[in-house]
Protein backbone atom coordinates (compact mmCIF):
# COMPACT_ATOMS: atom_id res chain seq x y z
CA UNK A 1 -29.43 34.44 73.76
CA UNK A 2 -26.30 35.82 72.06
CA UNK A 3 -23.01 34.91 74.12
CA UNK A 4 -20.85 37.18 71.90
CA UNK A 5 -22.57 40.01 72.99
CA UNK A 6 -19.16 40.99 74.64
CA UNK A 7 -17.35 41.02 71.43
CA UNK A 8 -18.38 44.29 69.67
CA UNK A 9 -21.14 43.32 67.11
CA UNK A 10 -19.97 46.02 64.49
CA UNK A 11 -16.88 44.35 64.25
CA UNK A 12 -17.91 41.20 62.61
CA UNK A 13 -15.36 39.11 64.91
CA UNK A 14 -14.50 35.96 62.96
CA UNK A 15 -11.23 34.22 62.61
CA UNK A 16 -8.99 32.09 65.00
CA UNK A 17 -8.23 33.67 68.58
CA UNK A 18 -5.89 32.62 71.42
CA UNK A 19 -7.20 32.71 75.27
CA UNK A 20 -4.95 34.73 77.15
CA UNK A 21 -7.14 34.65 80.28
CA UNK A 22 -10.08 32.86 81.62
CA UNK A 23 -12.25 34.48 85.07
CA UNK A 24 -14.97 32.96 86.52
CA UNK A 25 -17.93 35.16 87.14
CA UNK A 26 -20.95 33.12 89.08
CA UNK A 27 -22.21 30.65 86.22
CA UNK A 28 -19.96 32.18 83.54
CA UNK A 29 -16.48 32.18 82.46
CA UNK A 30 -15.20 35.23 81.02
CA UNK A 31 -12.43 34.70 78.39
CA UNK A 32 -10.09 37.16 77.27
CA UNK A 33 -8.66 36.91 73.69
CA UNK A 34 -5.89 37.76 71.41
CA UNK A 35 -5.18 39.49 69.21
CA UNK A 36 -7.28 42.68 69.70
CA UNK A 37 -8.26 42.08 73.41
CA UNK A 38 -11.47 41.06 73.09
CA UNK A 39 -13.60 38.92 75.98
CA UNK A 40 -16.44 36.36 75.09
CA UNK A 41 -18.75 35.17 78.26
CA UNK A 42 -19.38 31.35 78.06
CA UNK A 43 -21.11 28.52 80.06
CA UNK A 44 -18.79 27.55 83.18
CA UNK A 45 -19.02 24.13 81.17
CA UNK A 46 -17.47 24.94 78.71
CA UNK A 47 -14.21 22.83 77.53
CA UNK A 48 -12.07 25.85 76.79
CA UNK A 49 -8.88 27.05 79.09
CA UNK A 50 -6.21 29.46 78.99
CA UNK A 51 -3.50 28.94 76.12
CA UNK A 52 -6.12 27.35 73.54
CA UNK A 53 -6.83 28.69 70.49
CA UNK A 54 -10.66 29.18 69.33
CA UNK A 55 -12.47 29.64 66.17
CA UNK A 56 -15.51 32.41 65.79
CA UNK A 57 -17.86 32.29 63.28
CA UNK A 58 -21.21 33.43 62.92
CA UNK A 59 -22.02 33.34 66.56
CA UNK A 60 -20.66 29.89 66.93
CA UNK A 61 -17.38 28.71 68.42
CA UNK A 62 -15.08 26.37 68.35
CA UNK A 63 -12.06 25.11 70.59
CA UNK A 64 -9.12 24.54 68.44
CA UNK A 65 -7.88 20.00 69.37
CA UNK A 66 -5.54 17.84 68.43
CA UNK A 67 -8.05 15.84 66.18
CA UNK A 68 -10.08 18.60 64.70
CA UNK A 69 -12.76 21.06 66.34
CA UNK A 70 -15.09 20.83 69.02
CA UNK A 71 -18.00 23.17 69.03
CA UNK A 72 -18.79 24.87 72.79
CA UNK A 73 -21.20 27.43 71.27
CA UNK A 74 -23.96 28.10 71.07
CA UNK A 75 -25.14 25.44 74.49
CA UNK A 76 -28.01 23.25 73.72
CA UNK A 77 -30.73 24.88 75.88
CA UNK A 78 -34.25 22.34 76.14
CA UNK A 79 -37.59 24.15 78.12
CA UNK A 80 -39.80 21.53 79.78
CA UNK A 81 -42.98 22.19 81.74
CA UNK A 82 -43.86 20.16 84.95
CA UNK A 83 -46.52 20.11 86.11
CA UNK A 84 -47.34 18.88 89.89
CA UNK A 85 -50.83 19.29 91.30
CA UNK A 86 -52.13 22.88 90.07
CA UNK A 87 -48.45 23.97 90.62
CA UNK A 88 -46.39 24.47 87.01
CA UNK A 89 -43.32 25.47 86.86
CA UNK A 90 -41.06 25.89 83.90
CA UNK A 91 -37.23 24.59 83.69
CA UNK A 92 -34.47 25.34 81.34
């Protein structure tokens, strides 16, 4: 799953980036940065709020701290099976 779909591929988007905005769309938070006004679509979890500066680089980020870095993509996604009776169902 690529999160930086919203950022235009062809562009090759790396480099430091301020958040001007941050909208909440269901399970999603829709960031808007600066410079170029570009918008990156992250997990709601996500530790990263207007007036912070981020890192991009090859499809990873990074919100800019006090004591360094701290990555907030790409999530840690885990698939596990359970299985109940006949019934199976998959969870992400």
């Amino acid at each position: 799953m690529n999160v930086l779909k919203n950022i235009h591929e062809e562009d090759n988007t790396e480099g430091y980036f301020t958040v001007t905005s941050v909208n909440w769309k269901g399970h999603k938070k829709r960031l808007t940065l600066q410079p170029g006004r570009k918008f990156l679509l992250v997990p709601l979890s996500a530790c990263v709020s207007q007036g912070d500066q981020i890192r991009l680089v090859d499809g990873e980020a990074w919100v800019v701290c006090r004591n360094g870095e701290a990555q907030f993509l790409q999530p840690y996604l885990a698939r596990e099976m359970l299985a109940v009776g006949g019934f199976q169902l998959e969870v992400l």
